[in-house]
C-alpha atoms as a PDB file:
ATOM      1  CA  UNK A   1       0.000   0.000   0.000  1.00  0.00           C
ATOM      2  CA  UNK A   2       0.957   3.624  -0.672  1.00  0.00           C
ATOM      3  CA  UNK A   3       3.090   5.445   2.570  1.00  0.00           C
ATOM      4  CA  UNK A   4       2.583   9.132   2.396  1.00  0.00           C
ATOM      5  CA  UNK A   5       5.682  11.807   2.771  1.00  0.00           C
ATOM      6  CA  UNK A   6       4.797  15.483   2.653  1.00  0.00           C
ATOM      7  CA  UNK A   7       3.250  15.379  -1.138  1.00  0.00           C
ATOM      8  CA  UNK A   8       5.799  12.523  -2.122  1.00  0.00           C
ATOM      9  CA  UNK A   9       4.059   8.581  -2.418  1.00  0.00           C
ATOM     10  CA  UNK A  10       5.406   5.409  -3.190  1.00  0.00           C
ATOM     11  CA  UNK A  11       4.371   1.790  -2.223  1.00  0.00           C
ATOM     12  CA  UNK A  12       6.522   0.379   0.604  1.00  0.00           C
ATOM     13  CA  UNK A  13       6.942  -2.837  -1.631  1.00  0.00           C
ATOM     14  CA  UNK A  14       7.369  -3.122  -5.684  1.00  0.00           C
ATOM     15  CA  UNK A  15       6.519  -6.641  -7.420  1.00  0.00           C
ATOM     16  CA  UNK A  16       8.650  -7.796  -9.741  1.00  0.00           C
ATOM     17  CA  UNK A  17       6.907  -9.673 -12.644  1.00  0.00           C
ATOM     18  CA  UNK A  18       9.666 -11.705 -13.747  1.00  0.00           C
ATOM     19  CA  UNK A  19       9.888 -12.268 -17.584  1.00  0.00           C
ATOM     20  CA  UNK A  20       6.733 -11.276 -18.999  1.00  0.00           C
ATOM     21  CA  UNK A  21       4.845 -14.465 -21.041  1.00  0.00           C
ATOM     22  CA  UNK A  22       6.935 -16.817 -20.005  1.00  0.00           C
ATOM     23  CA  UNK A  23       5.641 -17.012 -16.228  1.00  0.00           C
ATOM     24  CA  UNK A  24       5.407 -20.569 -16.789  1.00  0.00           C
ATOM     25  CA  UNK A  25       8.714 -21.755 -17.412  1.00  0.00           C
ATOM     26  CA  UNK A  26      10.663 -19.626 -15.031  1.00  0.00           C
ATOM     27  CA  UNK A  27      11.696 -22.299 -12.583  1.00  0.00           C
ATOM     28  CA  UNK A  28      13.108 -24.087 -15.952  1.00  0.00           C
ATOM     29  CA  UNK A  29      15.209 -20.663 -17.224  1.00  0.00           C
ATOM     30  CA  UNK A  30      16.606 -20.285 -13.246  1.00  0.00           C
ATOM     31  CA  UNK A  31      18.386 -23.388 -13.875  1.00  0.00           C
ATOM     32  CA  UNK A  32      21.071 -21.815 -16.537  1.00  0.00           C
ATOM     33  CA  UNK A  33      20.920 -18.659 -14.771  1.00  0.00           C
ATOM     34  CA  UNK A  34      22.073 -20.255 -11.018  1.00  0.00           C
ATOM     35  CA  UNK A  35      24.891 -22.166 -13.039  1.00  0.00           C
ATOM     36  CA  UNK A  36      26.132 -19.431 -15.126  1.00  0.00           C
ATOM     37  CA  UNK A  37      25.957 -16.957 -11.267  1.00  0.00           C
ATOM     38  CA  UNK A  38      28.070 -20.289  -9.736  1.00  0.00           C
ATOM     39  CA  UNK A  39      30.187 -20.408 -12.585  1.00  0.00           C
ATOM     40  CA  UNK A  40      31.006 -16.427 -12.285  1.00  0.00           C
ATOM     41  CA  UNK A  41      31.489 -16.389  -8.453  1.00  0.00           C
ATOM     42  CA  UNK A  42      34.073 -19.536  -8.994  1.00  0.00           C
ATOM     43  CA  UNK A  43      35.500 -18.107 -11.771  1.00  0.00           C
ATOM     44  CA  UNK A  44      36.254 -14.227 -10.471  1.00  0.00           C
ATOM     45  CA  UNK A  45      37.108 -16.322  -7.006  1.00  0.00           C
ATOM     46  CA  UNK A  46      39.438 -18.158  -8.780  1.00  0.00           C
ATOM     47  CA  UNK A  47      40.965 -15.493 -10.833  1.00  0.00           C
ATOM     48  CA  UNK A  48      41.106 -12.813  -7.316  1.00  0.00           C
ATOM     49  CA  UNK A  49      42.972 -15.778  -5.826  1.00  0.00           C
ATOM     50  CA  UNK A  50      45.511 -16.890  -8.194  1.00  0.00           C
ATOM     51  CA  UNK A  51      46.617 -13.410  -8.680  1.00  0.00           C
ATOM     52  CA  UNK A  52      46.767 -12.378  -5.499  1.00  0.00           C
ATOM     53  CA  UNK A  53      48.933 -15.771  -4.765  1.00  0.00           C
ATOM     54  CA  UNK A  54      51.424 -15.572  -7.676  1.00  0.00           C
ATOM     55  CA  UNK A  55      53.697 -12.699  -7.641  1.00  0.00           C
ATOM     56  CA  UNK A  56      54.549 -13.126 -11.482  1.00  0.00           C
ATOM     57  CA  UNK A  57      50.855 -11.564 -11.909  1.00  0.00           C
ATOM     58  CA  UNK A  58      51.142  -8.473 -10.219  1.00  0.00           C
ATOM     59  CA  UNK A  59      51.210  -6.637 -13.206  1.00  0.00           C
ATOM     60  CA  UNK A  60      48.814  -3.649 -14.431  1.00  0.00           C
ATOM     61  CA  UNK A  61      46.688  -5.948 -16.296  1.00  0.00           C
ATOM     62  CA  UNK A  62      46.109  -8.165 -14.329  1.00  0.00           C
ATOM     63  CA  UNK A  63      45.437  -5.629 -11.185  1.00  0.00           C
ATOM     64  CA  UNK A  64      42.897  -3.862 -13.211  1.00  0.00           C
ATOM     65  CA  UNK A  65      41.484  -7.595 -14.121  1.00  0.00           C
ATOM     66  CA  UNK A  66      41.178  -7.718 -10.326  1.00  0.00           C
ATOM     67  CA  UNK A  67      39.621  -5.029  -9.887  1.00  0.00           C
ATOM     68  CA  UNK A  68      36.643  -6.041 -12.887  1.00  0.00           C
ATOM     69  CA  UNK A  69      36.482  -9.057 -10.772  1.00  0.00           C
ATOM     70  CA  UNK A  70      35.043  -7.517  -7.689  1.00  0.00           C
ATOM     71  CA  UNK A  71      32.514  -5.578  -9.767  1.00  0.00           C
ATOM     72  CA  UNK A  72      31.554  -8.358 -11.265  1.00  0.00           C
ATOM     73  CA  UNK A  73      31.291 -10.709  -8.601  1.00  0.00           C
ATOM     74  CA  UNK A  74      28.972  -7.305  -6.744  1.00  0.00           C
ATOM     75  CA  UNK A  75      27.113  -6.674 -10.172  1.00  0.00           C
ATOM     76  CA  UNK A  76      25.734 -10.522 -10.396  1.00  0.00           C
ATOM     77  CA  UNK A  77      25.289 -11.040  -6.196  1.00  0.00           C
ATOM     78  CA  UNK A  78      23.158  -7.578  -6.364  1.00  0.00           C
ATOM     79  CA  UNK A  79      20.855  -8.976  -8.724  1.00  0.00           C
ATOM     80  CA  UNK A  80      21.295 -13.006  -9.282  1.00  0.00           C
ATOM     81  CA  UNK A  81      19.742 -14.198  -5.765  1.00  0.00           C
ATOM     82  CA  UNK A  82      16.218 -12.185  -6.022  1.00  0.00           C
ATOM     83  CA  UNK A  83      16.283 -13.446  -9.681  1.00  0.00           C
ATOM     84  CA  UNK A  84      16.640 -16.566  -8.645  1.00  0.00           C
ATOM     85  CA  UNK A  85      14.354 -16.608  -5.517  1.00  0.00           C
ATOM     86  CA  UNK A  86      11.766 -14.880  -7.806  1.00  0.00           C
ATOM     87  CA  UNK A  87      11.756 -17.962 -10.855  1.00  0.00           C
ATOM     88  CA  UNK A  88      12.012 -20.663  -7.845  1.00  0.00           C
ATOM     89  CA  UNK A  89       9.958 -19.565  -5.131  1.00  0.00           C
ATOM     90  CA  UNK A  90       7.869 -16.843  -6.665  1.00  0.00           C
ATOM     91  CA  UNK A  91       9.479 -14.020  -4.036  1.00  0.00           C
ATOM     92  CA  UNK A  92       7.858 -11.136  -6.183  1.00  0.00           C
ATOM     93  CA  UNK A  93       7.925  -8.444  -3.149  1.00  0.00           C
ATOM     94  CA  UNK A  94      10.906  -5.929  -3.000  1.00  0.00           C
ATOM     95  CA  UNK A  95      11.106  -3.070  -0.937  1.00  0.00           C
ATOM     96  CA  UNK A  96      10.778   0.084  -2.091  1.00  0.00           C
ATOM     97  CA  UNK A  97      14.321   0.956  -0.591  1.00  0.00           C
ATOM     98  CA  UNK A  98      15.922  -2.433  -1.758  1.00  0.00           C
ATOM     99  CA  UNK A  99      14.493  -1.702  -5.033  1.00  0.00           C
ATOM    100  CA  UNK A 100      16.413   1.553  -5.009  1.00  0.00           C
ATOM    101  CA  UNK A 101      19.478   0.461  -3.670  1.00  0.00           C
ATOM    102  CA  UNK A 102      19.441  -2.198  -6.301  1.00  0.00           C
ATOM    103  CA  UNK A 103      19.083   0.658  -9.060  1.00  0.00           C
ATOM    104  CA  UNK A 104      22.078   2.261  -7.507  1.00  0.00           C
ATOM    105  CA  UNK A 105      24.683  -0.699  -7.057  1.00  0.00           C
ATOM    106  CA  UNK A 106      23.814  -1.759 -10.614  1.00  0.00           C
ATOM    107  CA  UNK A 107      24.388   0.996 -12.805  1.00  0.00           C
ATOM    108  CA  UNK A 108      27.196   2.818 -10.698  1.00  0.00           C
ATOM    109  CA  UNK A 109      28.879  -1.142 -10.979  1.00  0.00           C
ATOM    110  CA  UNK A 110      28.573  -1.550 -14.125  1.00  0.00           C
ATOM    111  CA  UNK A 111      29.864   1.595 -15.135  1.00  0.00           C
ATOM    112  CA  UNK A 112      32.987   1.203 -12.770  1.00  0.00           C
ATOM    113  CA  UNK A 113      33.484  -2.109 -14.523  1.00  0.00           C
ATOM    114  CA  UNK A 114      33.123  -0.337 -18.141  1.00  0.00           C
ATOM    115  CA  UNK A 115      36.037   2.036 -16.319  1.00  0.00           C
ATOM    116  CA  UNK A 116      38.279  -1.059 -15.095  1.00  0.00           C
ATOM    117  CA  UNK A 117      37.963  -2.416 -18.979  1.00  0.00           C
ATOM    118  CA  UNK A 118      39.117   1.267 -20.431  1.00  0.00           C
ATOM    119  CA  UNK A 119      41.914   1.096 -18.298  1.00  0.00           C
ATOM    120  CA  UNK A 120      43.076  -2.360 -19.550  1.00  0.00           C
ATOM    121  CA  UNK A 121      42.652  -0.712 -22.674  1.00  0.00           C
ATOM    122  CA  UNK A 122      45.007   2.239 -21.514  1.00  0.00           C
ATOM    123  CA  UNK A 123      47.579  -0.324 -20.217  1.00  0.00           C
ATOM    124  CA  UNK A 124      47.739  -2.443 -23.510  1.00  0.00           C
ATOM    125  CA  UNK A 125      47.939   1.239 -25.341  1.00  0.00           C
ATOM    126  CA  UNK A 126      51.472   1.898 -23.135  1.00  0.00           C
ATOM    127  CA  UNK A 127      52.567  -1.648 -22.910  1.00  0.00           C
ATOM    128  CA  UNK A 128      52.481  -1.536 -27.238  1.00  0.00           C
ATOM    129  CA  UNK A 129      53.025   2.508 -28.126  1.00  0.00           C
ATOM    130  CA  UNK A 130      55.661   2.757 -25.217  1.00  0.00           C
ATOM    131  CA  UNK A 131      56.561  -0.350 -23.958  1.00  0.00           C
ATOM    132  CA  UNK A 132      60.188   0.459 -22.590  1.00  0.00           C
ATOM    133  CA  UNK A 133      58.070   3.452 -20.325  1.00  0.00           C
ATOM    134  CA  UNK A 134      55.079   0.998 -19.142  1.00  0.00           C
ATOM    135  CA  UNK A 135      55.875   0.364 -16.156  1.00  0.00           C
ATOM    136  CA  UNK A 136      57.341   3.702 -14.908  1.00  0.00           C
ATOM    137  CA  UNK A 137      54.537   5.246 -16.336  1.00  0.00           C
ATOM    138  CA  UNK A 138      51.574   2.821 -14.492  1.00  0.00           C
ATOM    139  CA  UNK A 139      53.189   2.775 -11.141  1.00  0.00           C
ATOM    140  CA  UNK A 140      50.820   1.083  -8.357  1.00  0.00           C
ATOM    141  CA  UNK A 141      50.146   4.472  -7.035  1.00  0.00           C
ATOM    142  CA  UNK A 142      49.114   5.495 -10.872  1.00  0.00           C
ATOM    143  CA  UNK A 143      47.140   2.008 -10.911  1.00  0.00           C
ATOM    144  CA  UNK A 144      45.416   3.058  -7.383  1.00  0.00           C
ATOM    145  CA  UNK A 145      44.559   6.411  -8.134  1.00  0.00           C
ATOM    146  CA  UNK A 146      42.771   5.112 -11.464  1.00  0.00           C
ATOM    147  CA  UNK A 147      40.711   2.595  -9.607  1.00  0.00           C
ATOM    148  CA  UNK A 148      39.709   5.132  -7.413  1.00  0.00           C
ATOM    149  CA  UNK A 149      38.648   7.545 -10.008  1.00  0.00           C
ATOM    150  CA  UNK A 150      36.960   5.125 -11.612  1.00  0.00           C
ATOM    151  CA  UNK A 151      34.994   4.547  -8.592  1.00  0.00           C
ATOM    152  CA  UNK A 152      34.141   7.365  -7.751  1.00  0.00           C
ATOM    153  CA  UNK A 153      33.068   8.335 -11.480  1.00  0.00           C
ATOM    154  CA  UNK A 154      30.496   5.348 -10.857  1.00  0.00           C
ATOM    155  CA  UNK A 155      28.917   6.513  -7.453  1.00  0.00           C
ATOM    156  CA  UNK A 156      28.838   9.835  -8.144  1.00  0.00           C
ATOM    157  CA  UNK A 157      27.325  10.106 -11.437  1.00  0.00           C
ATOM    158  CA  UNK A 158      24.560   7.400 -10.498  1.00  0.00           C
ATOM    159  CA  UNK A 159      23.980   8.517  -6.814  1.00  0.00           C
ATOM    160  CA  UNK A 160      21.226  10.875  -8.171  1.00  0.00           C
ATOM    161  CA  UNK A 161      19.142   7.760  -9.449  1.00  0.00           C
ATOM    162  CA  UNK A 162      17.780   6.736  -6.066  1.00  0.00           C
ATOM    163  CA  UNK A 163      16.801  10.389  -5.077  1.00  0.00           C
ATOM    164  CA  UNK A 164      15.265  10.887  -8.098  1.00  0.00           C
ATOM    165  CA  UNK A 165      12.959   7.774  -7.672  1.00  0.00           C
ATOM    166  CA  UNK A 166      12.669   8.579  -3.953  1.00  0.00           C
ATOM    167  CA  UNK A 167      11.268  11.972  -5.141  1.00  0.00           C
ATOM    168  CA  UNK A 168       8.585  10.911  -7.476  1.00  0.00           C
ATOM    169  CA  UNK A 169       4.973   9.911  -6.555  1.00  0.00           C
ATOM    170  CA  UNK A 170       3.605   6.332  -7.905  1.00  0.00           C
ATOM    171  CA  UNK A 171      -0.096   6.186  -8.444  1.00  0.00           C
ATOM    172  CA  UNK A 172      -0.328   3.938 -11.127  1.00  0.00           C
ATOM    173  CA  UNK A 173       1.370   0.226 -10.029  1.00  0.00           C
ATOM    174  CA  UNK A 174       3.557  -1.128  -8.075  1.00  0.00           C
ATOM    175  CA  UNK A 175       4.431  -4.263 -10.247  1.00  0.00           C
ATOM    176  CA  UNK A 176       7.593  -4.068 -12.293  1.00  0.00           C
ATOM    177  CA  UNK A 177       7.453  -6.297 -15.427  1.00  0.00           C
ATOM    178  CA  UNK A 178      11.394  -6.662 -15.011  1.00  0.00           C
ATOM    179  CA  UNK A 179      13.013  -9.234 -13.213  1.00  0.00           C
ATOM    180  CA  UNK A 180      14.855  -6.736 -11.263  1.00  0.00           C
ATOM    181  CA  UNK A 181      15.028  -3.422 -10.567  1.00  0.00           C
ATOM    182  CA  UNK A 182      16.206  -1.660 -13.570  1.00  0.00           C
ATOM    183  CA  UNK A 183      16.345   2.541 -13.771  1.00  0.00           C
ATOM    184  CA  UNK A 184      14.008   3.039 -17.079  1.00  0.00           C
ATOM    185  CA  UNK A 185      11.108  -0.063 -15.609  1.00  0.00           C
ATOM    186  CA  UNK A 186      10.844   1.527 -12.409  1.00  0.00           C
ATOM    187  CA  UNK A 187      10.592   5.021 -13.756  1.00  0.00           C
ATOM    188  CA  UNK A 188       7.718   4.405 -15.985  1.00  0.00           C
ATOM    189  CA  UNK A 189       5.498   3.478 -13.156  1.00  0.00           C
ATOM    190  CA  UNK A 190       6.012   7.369 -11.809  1.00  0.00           C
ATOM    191  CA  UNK A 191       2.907   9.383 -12.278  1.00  0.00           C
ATOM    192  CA  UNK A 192       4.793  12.608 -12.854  1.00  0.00           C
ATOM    193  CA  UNK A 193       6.873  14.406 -15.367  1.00  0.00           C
ATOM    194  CA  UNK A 194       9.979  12.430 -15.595  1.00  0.00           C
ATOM    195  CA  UNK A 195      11.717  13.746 -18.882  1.00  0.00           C
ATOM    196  CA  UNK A 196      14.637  15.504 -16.576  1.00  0.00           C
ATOM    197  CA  UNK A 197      15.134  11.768 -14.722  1.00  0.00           C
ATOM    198  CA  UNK A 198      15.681  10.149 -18.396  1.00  0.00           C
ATOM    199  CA  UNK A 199      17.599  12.802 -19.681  1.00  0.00           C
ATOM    200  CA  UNK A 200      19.851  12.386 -16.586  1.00  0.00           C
ATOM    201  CA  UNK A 201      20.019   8.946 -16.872  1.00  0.00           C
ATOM    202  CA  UNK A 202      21.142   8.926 -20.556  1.00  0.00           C
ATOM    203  CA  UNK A 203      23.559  11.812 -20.110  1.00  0.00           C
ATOM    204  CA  UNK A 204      25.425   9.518 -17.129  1.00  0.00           C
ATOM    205  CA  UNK A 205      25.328   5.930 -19.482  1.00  0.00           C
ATOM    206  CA  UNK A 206      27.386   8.607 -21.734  1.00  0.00           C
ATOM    207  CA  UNK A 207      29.332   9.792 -19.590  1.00  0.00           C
ATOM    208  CA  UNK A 208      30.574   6.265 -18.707  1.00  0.00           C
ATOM    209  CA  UNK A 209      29.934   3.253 -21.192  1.00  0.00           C
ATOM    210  CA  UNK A 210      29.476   5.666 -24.018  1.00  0.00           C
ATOM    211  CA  UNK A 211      32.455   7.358 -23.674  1.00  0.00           C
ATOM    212  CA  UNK A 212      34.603   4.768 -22.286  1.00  0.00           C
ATOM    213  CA  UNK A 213      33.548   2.866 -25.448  1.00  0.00           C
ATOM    214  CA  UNK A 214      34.711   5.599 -27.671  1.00  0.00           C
ATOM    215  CA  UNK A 215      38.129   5.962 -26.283  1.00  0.00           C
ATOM    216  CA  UNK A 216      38.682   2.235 -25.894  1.00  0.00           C
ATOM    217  CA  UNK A 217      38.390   2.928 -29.868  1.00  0.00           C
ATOM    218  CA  UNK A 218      40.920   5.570 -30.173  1.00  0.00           C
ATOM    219  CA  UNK A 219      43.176   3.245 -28.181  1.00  0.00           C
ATOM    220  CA  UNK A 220      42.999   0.503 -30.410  1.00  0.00           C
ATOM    221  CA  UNK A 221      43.597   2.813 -33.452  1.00  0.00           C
ATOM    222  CA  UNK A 222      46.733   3.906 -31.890  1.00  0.00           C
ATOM    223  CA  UNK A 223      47.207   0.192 -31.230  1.00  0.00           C
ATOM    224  CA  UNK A 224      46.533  -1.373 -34.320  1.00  0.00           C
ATOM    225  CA  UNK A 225      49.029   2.003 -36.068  1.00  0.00           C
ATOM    226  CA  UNK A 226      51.550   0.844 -33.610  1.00  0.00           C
ATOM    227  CA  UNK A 227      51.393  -3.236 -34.625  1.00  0.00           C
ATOM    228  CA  UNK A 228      51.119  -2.652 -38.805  1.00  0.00           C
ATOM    229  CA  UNK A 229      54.533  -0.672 -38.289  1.00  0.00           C
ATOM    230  CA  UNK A 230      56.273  -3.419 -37.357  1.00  0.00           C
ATOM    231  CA  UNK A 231      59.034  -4.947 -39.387  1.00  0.00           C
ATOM    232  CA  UNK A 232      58.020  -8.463 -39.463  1.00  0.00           C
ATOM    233  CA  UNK A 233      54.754 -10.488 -39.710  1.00  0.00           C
ATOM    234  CA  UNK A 234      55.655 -12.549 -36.514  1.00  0.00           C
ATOM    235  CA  UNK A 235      56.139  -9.464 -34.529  1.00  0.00           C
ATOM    236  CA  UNK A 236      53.029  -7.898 -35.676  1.00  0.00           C
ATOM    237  CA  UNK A 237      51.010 -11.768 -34.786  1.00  0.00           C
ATOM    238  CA  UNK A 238      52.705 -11.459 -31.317  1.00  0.00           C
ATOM    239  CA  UNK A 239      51.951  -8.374 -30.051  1.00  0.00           C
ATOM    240  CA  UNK A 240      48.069  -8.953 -31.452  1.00  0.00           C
ATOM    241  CA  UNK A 241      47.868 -11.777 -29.819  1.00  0.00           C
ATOM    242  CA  UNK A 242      48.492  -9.888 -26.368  1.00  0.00           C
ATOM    243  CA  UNK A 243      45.424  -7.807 -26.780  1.00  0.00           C
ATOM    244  CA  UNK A 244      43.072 -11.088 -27.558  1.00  0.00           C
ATOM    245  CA  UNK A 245      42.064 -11.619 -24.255  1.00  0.00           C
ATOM    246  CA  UNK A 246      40.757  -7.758 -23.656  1.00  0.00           C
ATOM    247  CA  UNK A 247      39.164  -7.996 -27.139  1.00  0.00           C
ATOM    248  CA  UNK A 248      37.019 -10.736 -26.024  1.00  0.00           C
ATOM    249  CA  UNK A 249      36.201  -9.055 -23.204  1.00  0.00           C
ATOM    250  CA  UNK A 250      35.106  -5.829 -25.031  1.00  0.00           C
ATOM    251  CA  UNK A 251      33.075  -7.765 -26.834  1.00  0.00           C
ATOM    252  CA  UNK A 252      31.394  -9.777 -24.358  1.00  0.00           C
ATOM    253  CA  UNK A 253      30.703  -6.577 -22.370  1.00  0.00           C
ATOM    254  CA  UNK A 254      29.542  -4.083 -24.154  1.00  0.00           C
ATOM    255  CA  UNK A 255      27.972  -6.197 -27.563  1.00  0.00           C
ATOM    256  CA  UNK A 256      24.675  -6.960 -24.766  1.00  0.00           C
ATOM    257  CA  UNK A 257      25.134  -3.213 -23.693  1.00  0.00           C
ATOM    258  CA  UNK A 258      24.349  -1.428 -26.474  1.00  0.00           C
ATOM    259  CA  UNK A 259      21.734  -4.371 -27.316  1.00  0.00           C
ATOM    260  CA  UNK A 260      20.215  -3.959 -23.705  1.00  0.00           C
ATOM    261  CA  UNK A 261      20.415  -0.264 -24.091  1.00  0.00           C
ATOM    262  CA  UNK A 262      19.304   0.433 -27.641  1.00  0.00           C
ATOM    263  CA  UNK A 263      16.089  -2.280 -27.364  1.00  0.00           C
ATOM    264  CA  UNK A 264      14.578  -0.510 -23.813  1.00  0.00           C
ATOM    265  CA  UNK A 265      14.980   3.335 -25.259  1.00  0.00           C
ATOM    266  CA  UNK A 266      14.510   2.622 -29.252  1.00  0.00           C
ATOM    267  CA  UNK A 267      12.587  -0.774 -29.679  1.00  0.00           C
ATOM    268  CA  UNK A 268       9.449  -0.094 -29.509  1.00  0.00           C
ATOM    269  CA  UNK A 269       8.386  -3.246 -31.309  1.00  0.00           C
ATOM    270  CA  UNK A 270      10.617  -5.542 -29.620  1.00  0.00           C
ATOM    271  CA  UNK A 271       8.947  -8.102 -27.681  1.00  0.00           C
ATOM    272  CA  UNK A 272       8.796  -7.155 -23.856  1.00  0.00           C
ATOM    273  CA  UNK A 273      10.064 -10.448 -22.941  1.00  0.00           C
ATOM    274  CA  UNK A 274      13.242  -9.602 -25.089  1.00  0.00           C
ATOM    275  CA  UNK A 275      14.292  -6.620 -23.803  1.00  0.00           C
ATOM    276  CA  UNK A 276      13.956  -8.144 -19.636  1.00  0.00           C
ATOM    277  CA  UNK A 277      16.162 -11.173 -21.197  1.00  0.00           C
ATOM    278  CA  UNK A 278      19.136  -9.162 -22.992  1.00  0.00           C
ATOM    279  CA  UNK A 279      19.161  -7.039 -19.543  1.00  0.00           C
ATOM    280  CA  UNK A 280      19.530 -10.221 -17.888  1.00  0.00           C
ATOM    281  CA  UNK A 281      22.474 -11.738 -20.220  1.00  0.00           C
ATOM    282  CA  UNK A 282      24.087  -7.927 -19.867  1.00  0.00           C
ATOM    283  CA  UNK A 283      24.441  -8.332 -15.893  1.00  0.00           C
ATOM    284  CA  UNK A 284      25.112 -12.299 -16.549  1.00  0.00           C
ATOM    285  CA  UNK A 285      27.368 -13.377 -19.032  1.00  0.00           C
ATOM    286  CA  UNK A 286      30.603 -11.043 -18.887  1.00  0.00           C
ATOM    287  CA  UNK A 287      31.005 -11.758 -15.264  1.00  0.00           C
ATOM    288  CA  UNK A 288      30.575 -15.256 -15.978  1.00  0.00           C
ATOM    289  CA  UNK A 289      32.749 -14.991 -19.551  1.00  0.00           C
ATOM    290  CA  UNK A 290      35.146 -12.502 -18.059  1.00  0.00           C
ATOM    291  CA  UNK A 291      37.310 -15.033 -15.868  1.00  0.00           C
ATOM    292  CA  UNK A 292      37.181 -17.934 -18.293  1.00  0.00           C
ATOM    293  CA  UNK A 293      38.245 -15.866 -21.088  1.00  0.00           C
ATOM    294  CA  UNK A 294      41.443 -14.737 -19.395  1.00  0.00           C
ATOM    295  CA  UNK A 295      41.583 -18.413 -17.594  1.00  0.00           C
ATOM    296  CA  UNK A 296      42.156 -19.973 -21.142  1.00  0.00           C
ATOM    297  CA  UNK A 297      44.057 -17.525 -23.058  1.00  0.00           C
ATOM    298  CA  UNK A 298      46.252 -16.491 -19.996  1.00  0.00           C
ATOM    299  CA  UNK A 299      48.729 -19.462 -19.946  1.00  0.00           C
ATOM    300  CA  UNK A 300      50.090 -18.159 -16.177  1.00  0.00           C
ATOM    301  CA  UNK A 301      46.221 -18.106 -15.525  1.00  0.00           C
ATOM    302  CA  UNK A 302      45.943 -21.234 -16.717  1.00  0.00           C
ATOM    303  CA  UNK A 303      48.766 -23.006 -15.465  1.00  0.00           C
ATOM    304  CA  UNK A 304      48.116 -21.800 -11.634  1.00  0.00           C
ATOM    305  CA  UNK A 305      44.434 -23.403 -12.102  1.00  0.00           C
ATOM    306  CA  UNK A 306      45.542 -26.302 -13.294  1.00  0.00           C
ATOM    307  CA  UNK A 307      47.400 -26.955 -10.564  1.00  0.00           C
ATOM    308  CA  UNK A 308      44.846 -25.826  -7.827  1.00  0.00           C
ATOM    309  CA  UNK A 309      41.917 -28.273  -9.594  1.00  0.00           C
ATOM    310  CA  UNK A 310      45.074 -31.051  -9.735  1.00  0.00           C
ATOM    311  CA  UNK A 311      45.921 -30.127  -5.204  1.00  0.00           C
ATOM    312  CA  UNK A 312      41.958 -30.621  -4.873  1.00  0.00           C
ATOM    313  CA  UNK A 313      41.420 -33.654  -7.184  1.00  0.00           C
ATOM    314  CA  UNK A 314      44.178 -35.812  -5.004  1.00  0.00           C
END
């Protein structure tokens, strides 16, 4: 029911609808979702662990490949259990300060982890256009004072999203079709002007996956300059193959993105059910895809988990 404040109203709880028109087989779709979260909590475990075990690793990299780790492993735990509680046990109620909390953690995360992917991008860019400079130039105190930034870019430029929900009344519903609480789903349940809130909210995505996409581009023009300079075909094959790993990841995290993003503003004849799945496979997959990518094409990665599967097997 509807708790007054001053003029402000909102329900105490929100229900979240799940996937809309396929109600029926949630408990079946949970199953791929709980093994893909246990797959990303092992593997970001795994990778946190090895690299904070194996001294070889403490590289720039692989610190900022830490540091996506955490947000990863905070991005899928702030959504994945409600998800799952939701298909499995039919747990529709969230309060209305959960649900805003939620909005919070999951947009500042993912842009801090959009952030910690730019600056693997800026480490590859020194460790190919300046190599003999890389690691004078990303010191640890360099590598701390980016992660910070990068943090801090996140929470401050999505700390406005819970006030402005907090702020608006809610006369219509209080049932989400979503299976969590997403920005744009809860918004549209407001019964008040809410073209500033949007405007907001696309001028921050921007300011952080847009723009970190565009200069992860510039990078990799400087890169790929850089590589077709090179004297010899092996040389150029080589130092390629050192940015395959963060290509993957690229792709992985920002192909369901844009997808995600695009669909919800732009698609207006894209099925409902569509749009609440790609939003699910954005928070999903690269924290799942993230660790096994670098896992098999990082042979020290590799090598170190080998062995740690190999202690626990005997």
């Amino acid at each position: 029911m509807p708790s007054s404040n001053n003029t402000n109203f909102h329900p105490s709880i929100f229900l979240l609808l799940g996937i809309p028109g396929m109600e029926a087989i949630h408990t079946w779709i949970a199953m791929p979702f709980c093994l893909v979260y246990l797959s990303a909590l092992l593997g970001n475990f795994s990778i946190l662990f090895i690299i904070r075990t194996d001294p070889n690793l403490h590289e720039p990299m692989y610190v900022f490949l830490c540091m996506l780790s955490v947000a990863d492993l905070i991005i899928s735990t702030t959504a994945m259990p409600k998800i799952l509680s939701l298909f499995w046990f039919h747990d529709r109620e969230i309060y209305f300060e959960t649900c805003l909390v939620q909005v919070f953690l999951i947009h500042a995360l993912c842009s801090m982890a959009s952030g910690f992917i730019l600056a693997m991008a800026f480490d590859r860019y020194i460790a190919i256009c300046n190599p003999l400079r890389h690691f004078t130039i990303l010191t640890h105190k360099v590598i701390k004072n980016l992660g910070l930034a990068i943090v801090l870019r996140g929470a401050l430029l999505f700390s406005p999203q819970p006030l402005m929900l907090q702020w608006l009344p809610y006369c219509k519903t209080n049932i989400i079709p979503h299976t969590y609480c997403e920005f744009m789903a809860v918004i549209k349940l407001a019964c008040a002007e809410t073209r500033i809130c949007r405007i907001y909210s696309l001028t921050a995505a921007f300011l952080t996956g847009g723009l970190d996409f565009i200069l992860i581009i510039c990078s990799y023009i400087a890169i790929l300059y850089t590589i077709f300079s090179l004297p010899s075909k092996a040389a150029r094959l080589k130092t390629l193959g050192t940015c395959g790993s963060h290509v993957c990841v690229i792709l992985v995290a920002y192909a369901p993105a844009f997808f995600s993003f695009l669909t919800h503003r732009f698609g207006h004849r894209v099925a409902p059910h569509t749009h609440i799945f790609m939003a699910n496979i954005y928070l999903l997959v690269p924290p799942m895809a993230n660790p096994l990518i670098y896992g098999i094409r990082t042979k020290r990665i590799r090598e170190r988990f080998l062995q740690g599967f190999t202690c626990l097997k005997f």
